[in-house]
C-alpha atoms as a PDB file:
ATOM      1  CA  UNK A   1     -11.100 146.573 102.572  1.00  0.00           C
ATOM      2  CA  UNK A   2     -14.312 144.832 101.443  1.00  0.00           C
ATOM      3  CA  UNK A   3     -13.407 141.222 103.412  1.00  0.00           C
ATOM      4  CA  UNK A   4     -12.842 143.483 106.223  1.00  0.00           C
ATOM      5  CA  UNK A   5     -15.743 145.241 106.100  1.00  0.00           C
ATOM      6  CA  UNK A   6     -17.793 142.026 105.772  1.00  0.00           C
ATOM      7  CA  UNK A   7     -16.069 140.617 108.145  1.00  0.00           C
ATOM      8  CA  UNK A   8     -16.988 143.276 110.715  1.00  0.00           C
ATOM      9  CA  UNK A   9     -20.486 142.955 109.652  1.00  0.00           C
ATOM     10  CA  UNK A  10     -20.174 139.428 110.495  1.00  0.00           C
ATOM     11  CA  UNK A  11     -18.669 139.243 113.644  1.00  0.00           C
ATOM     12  CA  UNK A  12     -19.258 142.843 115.046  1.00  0.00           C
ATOM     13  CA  UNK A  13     -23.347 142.698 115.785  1.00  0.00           C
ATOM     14  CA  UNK A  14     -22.812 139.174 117.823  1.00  0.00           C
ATOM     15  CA  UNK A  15     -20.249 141.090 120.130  1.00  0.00           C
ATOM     16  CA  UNK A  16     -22.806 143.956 120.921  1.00  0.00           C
ATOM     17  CA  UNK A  17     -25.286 141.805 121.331  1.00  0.00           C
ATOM     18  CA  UNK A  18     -23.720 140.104 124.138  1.00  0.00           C
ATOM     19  CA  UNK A  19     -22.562 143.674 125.383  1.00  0.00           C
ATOM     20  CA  UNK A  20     -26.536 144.640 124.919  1.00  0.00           C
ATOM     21  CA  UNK A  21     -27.060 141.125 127.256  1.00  0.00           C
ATOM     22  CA  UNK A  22     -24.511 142.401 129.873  1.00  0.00           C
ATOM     23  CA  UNK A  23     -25.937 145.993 129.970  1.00  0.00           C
ATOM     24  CA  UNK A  24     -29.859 144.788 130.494  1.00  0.00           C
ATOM     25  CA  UNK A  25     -28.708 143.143 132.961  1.00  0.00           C
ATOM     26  CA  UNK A  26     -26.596 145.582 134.640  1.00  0.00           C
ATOM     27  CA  UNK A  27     -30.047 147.871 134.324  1.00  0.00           C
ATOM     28  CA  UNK A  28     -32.397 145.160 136.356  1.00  0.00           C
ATOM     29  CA  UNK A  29     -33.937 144.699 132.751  1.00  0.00           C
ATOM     30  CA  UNK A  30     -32.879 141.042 132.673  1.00  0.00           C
ATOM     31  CA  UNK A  31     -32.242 138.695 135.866  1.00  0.00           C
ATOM     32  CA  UNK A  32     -29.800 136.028 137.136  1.00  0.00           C
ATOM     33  CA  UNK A  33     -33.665 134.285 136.787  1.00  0.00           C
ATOM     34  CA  UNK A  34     -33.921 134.825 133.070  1.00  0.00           C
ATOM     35  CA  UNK A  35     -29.624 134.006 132.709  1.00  0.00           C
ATOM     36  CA  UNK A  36     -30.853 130.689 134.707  1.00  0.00           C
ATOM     37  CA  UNK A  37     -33.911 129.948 132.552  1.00  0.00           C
ATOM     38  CA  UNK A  38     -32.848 130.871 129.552  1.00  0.00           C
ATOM     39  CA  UNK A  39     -29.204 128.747 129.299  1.00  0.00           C
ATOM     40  CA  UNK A  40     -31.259 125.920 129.506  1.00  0.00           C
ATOM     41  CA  UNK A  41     -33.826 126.680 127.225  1.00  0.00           C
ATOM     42  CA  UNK A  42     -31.296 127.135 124.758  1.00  0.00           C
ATOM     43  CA  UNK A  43     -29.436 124.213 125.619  1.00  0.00           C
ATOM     44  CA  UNK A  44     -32.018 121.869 125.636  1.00  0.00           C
ATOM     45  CA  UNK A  45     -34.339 123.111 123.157  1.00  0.00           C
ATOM     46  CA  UNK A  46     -32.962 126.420 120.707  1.00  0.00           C
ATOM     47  CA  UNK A  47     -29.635 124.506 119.985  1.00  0.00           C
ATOM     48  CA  UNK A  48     -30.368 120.969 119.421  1.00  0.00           C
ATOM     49  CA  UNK A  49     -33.813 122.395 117.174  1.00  0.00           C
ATOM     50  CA  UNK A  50     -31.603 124.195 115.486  1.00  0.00           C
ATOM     51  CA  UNK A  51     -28.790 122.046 114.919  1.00  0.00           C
ATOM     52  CA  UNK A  52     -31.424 119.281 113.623  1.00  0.00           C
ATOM     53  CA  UNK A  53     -32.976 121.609 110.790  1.00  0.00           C
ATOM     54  CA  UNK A  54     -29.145 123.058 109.673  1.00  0.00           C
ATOM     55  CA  UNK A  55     -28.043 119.059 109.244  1.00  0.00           C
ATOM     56  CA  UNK A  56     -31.345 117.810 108.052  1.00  0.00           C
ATOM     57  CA  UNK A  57     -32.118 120.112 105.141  1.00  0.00           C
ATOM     58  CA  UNK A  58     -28.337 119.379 103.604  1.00  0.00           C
ATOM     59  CA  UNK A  59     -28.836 117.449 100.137  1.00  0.00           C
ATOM     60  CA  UNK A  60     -26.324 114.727 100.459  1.00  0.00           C
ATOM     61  CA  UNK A  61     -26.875 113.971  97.019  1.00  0.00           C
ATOM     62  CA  UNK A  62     -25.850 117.254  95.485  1.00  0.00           C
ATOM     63  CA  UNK A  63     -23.285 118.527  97.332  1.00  0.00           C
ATOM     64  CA  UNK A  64     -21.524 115.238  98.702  1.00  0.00           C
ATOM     65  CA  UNK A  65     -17.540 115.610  97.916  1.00  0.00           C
ATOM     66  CA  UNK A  66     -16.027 112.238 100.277  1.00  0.00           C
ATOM     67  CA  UNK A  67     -12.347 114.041 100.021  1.00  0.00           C
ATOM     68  CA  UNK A  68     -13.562 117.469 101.240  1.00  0.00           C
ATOM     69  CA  UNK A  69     -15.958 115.796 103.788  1.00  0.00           C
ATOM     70  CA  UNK A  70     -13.201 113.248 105.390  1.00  0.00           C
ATOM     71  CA  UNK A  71     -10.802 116.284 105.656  1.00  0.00           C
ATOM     72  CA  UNK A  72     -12.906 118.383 107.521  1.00  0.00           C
ATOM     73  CA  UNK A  73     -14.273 115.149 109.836  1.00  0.00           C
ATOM     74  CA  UNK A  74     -10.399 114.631 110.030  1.00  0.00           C
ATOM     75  CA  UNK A  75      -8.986 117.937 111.055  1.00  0.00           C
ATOM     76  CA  UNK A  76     -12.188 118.080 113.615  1.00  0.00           C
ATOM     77  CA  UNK A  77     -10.865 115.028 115.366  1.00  0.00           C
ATOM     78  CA  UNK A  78      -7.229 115.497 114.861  1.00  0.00           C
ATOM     79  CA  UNK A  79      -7.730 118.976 116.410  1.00  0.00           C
ATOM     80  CA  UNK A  80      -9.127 117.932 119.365  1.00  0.00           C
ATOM     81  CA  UNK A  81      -7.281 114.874 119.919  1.00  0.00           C
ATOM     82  CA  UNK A  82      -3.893 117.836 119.621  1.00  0.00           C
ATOM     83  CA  UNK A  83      -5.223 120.232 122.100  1.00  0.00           C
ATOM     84  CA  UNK A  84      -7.138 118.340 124.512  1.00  0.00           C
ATOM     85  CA  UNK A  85      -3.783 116.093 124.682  1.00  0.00           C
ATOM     86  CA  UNK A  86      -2.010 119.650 125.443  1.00  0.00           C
ATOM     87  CA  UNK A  87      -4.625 120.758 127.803  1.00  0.00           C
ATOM     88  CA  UNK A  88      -3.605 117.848 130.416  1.00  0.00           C
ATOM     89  CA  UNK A  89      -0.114 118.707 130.225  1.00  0.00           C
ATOM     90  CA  UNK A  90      -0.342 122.363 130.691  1.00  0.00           C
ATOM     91  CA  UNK A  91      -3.613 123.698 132.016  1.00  0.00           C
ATOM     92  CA  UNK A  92      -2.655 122.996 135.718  1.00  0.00           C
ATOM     93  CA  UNK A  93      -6.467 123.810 137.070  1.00  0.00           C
ATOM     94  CA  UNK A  94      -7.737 120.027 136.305  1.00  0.00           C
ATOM     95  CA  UNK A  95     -11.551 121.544 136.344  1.00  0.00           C
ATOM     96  CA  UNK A  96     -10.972 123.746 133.371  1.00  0.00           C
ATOM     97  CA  UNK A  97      -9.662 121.225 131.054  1.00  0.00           C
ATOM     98  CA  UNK A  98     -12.494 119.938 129.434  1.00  0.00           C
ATOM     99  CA  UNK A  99     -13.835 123.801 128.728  1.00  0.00           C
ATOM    100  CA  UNK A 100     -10.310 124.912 127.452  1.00  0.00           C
ATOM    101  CA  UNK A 101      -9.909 122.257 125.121  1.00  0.00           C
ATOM    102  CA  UNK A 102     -13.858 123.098 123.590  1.00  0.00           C
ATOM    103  CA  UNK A 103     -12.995 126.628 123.364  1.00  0.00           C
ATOM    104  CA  UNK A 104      -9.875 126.383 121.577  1.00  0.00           C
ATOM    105  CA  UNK A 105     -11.176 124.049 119.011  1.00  0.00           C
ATOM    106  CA  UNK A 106     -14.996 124.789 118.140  1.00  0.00           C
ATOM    107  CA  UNK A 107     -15.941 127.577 116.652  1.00  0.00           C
ATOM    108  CA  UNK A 108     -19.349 129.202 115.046  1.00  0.00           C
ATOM    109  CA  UNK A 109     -18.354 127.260 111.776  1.00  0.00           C
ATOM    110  CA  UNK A 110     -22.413 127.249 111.473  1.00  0.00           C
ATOM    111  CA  UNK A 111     -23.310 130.518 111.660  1.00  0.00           C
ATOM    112  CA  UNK A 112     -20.097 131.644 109.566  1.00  0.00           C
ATOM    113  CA  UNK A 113     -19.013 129.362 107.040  1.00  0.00           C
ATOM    114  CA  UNK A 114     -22.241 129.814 105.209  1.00  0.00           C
ATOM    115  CA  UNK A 115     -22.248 133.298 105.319  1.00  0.00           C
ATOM    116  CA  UNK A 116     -18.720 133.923 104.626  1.00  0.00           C
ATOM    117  CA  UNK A 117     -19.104 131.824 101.430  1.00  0.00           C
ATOM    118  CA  UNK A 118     -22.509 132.811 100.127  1.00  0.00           C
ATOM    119  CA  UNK A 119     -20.720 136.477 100.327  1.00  0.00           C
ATOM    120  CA  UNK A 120     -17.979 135.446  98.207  1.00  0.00           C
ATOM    121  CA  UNK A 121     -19.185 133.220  96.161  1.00  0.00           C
ATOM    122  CA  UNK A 122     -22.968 133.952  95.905  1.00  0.00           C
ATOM    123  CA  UNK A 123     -23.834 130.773  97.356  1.00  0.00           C
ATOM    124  CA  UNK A 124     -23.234 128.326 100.420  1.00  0.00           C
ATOM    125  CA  UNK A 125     -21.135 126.341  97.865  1.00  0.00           C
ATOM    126  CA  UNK A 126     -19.396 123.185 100.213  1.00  0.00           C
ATOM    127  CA  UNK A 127     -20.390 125.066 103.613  1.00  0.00           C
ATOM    128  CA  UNK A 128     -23.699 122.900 104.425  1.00  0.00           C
ATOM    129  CA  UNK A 129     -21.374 119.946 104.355  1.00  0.00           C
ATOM    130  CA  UNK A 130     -18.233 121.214 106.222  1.00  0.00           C
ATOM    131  CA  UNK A 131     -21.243 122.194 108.624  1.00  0.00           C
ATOM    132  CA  UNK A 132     -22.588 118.408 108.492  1.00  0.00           C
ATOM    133  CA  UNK A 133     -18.654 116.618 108.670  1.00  0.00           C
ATOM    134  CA  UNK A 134     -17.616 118.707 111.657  1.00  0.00           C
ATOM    135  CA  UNK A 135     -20.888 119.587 114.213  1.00  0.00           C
ATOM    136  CA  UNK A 136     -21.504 115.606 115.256  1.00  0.00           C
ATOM    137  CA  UNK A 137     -17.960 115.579 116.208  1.00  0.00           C
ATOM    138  CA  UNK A 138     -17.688 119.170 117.529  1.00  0.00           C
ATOM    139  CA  UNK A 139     -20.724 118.350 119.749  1.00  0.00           C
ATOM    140  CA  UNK A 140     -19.377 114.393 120.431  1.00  0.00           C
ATOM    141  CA  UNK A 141     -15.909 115.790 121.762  1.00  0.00           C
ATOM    142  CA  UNK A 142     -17.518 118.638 124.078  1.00  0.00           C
ATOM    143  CA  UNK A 143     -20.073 116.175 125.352  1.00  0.00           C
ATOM    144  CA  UNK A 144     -16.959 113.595 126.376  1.00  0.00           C
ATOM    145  CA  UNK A 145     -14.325 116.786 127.571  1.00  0.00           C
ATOM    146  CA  UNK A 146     -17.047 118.203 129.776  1.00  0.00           C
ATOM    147  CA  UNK A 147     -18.396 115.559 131.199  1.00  0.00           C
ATOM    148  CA  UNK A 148     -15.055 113.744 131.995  1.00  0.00           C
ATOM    149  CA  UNK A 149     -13.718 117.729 133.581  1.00  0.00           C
ATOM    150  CA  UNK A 150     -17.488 118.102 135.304  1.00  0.00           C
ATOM    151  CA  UNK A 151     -17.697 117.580 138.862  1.00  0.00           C
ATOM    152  CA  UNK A 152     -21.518 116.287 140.021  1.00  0.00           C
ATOM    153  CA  UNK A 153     -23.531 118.636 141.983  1.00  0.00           C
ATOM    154  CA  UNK A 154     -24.280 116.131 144.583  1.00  0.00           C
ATOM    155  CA  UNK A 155     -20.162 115.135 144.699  1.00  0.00           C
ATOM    156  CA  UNK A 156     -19.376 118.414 145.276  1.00  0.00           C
ATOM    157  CA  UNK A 157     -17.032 119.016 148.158  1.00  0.00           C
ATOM    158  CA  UNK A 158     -16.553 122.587 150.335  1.00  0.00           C
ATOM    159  CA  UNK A 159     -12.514 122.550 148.801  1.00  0.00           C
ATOM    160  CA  UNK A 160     -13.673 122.402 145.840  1.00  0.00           C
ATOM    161  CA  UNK A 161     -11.997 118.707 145.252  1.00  0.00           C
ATOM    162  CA  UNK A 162     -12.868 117.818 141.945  1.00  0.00           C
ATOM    163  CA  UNK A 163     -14.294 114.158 141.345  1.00  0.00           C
ATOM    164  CA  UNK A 164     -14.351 112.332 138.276  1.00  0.00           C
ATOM    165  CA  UNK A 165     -17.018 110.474 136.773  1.00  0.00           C
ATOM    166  CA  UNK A 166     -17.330 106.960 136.522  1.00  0.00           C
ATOM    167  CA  UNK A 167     -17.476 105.809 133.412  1.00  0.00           C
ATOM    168  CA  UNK A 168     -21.205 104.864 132.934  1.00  0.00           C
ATOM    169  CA  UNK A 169     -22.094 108.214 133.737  1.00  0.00           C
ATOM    170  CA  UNK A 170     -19.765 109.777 131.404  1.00  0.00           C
ATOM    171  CA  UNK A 171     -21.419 107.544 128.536  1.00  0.00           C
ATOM    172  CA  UNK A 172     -25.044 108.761 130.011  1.00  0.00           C
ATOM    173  CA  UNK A 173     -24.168 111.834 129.914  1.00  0.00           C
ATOM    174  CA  UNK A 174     -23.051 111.736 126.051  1.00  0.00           C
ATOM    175  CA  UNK A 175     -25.978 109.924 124.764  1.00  0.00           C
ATOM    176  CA  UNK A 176     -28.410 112.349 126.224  1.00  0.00           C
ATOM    177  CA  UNK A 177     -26.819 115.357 125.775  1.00  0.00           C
ATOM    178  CA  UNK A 178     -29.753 117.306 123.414  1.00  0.00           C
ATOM    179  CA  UNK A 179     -27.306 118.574 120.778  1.00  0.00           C
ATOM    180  CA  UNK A 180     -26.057 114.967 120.661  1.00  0.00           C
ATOM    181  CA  UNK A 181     -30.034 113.475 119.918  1.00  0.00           C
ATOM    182  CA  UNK A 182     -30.360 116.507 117.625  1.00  0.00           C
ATOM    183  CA  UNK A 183     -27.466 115.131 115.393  1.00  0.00           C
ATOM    184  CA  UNK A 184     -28.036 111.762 115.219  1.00  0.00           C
ATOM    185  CA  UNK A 185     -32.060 112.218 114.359  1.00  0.00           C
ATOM    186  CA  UNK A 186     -30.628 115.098 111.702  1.00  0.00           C
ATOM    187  CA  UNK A 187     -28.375 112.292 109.589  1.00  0.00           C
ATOM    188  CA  UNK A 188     -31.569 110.185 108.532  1.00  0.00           C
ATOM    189  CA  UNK A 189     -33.932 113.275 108.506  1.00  0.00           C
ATOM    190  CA  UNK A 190     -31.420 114.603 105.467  1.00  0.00           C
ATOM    191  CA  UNK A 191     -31.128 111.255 103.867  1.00  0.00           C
ATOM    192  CA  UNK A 192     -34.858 110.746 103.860  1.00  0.00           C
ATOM    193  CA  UNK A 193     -35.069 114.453 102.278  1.00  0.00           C
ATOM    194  CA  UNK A 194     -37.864 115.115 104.842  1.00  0.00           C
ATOM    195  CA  UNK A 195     -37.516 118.868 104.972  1.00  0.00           C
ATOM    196  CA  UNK A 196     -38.325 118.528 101.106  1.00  0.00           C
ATOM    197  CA  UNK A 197     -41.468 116.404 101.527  1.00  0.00           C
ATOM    198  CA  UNK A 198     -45.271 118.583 101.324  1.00  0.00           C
ATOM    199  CA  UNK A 199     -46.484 117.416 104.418  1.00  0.00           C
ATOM    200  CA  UNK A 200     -42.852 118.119 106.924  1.00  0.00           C
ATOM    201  CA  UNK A 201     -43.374 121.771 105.379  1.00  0.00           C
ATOM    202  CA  UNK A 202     -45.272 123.400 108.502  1.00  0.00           C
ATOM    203  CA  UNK A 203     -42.806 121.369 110.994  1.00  0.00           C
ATOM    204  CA  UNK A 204     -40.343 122.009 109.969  1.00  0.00           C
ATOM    205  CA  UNK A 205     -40.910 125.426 109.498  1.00  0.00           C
ATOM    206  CA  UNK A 206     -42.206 125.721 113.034  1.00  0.00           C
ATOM    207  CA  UNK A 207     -38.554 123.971 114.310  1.00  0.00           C
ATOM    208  CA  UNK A 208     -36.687 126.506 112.060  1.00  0.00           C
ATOM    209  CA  UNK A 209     -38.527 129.246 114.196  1.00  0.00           C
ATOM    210  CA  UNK A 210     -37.436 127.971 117.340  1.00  0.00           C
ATOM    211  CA  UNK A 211     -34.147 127.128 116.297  1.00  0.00           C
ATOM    212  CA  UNK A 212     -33.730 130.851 115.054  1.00  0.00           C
ATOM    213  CA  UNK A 213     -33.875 132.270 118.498  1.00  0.00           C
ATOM    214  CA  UNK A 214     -31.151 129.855 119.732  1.00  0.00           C
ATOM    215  CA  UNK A 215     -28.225 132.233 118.472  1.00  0.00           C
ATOM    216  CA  UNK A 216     -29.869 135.686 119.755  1.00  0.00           C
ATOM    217  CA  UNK A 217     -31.085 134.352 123.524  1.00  0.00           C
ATOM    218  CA  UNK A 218     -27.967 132.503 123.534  1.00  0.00           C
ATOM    219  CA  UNK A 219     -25.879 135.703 123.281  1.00  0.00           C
ATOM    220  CA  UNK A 220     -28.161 137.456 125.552  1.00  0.00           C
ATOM    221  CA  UNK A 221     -27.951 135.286 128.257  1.00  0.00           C
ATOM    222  CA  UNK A 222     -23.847 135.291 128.181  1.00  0.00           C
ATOM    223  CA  UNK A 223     -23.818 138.781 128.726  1.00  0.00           C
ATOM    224  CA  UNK A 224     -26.400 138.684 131.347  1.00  0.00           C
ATOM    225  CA  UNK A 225     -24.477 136.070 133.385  1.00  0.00           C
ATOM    226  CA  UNK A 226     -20.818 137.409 132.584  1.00  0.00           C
ATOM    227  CA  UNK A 227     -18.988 138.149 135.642  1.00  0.00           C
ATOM    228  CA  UNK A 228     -15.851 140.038 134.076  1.00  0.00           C
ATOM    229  CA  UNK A 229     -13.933 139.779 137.482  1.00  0.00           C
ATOM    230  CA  UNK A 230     -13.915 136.203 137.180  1.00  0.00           C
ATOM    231  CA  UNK A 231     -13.087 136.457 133.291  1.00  0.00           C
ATOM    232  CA  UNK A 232      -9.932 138.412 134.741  1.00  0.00           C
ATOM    233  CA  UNK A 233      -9.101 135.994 136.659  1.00  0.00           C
ATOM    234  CA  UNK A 234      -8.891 133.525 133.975  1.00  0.00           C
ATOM    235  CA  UNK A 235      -7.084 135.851 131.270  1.00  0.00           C
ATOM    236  CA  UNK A 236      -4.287 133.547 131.012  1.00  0.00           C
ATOM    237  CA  UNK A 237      -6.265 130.455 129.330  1.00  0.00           C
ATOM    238  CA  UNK A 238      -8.125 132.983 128.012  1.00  0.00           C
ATOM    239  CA  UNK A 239      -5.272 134.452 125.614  1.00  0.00           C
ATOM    240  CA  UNK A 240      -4.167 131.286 124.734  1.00  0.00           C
ATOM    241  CA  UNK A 241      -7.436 129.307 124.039  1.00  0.00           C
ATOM    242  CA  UNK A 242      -8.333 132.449 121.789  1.00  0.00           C
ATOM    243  CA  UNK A 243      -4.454 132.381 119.951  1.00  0.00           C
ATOM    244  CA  UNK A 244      -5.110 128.631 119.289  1.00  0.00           C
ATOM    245  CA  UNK A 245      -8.446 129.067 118.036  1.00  0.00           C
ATOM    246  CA  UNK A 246      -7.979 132.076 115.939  1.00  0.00           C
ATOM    247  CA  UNK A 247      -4.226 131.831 114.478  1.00  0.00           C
ATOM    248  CA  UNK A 248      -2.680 128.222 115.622  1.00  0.00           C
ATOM    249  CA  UNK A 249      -5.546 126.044 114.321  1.00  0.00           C
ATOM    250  CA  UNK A 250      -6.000 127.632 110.442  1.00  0.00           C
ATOM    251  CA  UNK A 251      -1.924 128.291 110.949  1.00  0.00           C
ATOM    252  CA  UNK A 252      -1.358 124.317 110.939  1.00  0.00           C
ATOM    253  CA  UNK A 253      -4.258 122.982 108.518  1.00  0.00           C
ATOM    254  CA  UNK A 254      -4.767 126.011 105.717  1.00  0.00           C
ATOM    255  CA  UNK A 255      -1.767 124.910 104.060  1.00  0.00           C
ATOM    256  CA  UNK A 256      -2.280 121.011 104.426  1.00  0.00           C
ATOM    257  CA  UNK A 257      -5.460 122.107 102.845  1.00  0.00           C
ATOM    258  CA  UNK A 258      -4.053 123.746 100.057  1.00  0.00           C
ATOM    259  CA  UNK A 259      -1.353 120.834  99.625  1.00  0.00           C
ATOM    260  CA  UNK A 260      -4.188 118.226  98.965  1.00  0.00           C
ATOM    261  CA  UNK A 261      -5.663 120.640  96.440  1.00  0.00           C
ATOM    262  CA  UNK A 262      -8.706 122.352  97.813  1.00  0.00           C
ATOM    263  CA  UNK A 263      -9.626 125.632  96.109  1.00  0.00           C
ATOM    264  CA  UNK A 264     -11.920 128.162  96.025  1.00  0.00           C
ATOM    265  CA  UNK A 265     -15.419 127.592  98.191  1.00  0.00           C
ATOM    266  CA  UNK A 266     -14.167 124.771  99.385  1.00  0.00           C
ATOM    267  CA  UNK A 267     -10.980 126.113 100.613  1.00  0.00           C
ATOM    268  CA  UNK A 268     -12.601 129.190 102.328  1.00  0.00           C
ATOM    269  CA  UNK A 269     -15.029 126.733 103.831  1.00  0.00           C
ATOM    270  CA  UNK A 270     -11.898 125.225 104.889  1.00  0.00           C
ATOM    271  CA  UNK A 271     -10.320 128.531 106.482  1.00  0.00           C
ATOM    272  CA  UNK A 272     -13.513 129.591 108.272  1.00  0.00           C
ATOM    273  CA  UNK A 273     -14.047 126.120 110.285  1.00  0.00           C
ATOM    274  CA  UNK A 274     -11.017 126.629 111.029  1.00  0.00           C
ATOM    275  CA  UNK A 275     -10.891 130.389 112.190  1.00  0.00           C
ATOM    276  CA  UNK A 276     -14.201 131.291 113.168  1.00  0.00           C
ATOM    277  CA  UNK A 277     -14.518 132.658 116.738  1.00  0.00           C
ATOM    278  CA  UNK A 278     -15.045 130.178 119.520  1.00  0.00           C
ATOM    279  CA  UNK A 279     -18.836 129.753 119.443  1.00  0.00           C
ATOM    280  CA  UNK A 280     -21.690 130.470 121.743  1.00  0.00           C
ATOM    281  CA  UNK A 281     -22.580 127.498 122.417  1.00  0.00           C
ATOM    282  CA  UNK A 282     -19.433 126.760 124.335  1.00  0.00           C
ATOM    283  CA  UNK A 283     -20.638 128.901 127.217  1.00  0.00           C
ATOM    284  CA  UNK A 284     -23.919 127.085 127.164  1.00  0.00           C
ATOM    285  CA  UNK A 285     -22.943 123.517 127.607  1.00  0.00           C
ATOM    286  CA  UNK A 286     -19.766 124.820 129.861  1.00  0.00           C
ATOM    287  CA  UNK A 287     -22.735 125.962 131.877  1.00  0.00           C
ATOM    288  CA  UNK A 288     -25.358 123.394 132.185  1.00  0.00           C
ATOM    289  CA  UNK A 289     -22.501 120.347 132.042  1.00  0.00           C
ATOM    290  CA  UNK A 290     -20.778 122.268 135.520  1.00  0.00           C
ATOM    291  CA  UNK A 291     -17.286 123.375 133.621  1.00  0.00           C
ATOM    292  CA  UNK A 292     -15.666 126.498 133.796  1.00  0.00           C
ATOM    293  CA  UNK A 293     -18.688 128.701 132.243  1.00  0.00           C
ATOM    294  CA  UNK A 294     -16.550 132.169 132.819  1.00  0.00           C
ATOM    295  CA  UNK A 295     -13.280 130.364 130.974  1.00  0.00           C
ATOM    296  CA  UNK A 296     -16.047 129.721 127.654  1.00  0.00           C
ATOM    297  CA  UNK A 297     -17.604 133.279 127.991  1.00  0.00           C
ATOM    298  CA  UNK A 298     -14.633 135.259 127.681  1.00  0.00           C
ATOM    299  CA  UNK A 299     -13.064 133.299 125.198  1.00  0.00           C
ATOM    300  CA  UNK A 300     -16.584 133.771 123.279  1.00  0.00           C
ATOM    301  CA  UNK A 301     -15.718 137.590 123.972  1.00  0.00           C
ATOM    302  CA  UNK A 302     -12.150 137.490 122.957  1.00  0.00           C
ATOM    303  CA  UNK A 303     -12.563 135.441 119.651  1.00  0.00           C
ATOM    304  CA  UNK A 304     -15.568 137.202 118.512  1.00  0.00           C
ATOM    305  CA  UNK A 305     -14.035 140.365 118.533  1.00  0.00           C
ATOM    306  CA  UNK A 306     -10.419 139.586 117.072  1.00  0.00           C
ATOM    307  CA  UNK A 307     -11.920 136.996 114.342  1.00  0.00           C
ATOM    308  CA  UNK A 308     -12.790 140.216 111.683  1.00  0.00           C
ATOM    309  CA  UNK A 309      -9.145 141.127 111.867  1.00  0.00           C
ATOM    310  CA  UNK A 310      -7.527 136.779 111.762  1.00  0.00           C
ATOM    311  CA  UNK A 311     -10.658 135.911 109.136  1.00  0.00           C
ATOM    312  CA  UNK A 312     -10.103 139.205 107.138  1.00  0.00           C
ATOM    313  CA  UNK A 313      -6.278 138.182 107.065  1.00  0.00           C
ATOM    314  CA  UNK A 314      -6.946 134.390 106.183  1.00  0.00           C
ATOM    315  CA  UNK A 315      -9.096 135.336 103.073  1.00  0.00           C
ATOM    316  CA  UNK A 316      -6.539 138.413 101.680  1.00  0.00           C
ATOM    317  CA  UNK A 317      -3.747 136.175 101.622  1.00  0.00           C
ATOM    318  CA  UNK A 318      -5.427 132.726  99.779  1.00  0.00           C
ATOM    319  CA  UNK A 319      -6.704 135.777  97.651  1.00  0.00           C
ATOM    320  CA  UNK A 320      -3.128 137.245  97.080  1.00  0.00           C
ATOM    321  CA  UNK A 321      -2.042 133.689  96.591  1.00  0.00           C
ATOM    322  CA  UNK A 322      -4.312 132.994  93.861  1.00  0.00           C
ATOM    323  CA  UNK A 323      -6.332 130.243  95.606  1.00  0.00           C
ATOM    324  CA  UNK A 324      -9.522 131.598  96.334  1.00  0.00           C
END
């Protein structure tokens, strides 16, 4: 009853918040204006800020394990490679693609795993570097699945045609995508140990602000723009992206976890990557990259408020088990 309990605690608030987002808006408190504005601000700014001060301030040195860190990095790609493989063969809408496969493989391992584990354990334990083996490539794969599924504003067509990208433009796209720049100036930021040194204290502490209202504006703004009609529409991809992420995903790589000998925080670590709700940032980039934005936001809806019950049920049985 306690893992439940957290795990309502956890996940719970984020879903009202976005209901809180949806209401304002509903009220004339917060515009399609402010939706506009703030997805970007978010995506170019909150997210990659706060992506760069999560990576950066991980000590490499202390809590580096190589076999926990390639098996994360692993299942990350492996994942993806699975279901975005799947998505061509059975999503028949072409433009939702590249936003199905992100939804049913990233989740909000970031804003969970650390909490999850600090509550179990009494501290983040192997989280910081689950966080650090899997964002680069959770952010690397959306980049390449959007952009490849994204159909240029100036190529649009009345039908709706979609047209692909060529292949420059694709690799534009990924190596200025914000979260992208975030990562890869994060890496040597944590091997440097710059959050550590006396005179990056006041940056850093002014990024950590900004990157604190990334999580909050970003739920805000995907209940302002949610159009539930359209949501409806899409409940088919829907159900399944949120079955893959929540049950398929820590269904197939819990136990190959478990096999190799992971236990405790660094098996929980583990289960929560792996069945954490489909996260926020989805519906950004799905927005601002011209994907299926409604497909990401209800997903982000569906996940969110099922993952207490899947995450709840993950933990009780590794703790029936014995392995946690």
């Amino acid at each position: 009853m306690n893992n439940f309990i957290f795990s309502l605690n956890a996940t719970l608030p984020v879903f009202l918040v976005i209901v809180i987002g949806w209401f304002l808006r509903k009220k004339g408190l917060l515009t399609e204006e402010f939706a506009r504005v703030g997805d970007k601000l978010v995506f170019r700014v909150a997210l990659p800020v706060m992506l760069f001060t999560e990576i950066a301030s991980v000590d490499w040195e202390d809590s580096f394990d190589l076999k926990f860190f390639l098996f994360c990095a692993a299942v990350a790609c492996v994942s993806f490679g699975v279901i975005y493989g799947l998505s061509w063969l059975f999503v028949k809408d072409r433009s939702m693609i590249g936003t199905y496969a992100m939804v049913s493989f990233r989740g909000s391992a970031a804003v969970l795993g650390i909490a999850f584990v600090k509550n179990i354990y009494g501290s983040a334990g192997f989280a910081p570097l689950m966080i650090v083996a899997v964002v680069p490539f959770y952010n690397i794969f959306s980049v390449l699945a959007l952009a490849i599924s994204a159909r240029p504003a100036e190529e649009a067509t009345e039908s709706g045609t979609e047209v692909r990208f060529p292949v420059r433009r694709v690799l534009f796209e990924v190596v200025t995508n914000p979260l992208i720049v975030a990562v890869v100036l994060a890496i040597p930021a944590a091997l440097l140990h710059l959050p550590a040194r006396s005179w990056t204290e006041i940056p850093f502490s002014c990024l950590k602000s900004i990157g604190n209202m990334a999580t909050p504006l970003a739920l805000l703004v995907l209940g302002a723009g949610f159009e539930h009609h359209e949501a409806i529409a899409r409940l088919r991809p829907v159900l399944t992206a949120s079955l893959t992420k929540l049950v398929l995903l820590p269904a197939a790589f819990v136990p190959v976890a478990v096999w190799m000998g992971f236990r405790e925080a660094q098996l929980v670590a583990i289960a929560v990557m792996l069945a954490s709700p489909t996260t926020v940032a989805c519906y950004i980039m799905a927005k601002n990259m011209r994907n299926d934005a409604p497909l990401a936001s209800a997903t982000v809806l569906v996940t969110t408020l099922f993952s207490s019950v899947t995450i709840t049920a993950i933990v009780y049985i590794l703790r029936c088990a014995g392995l946690i």
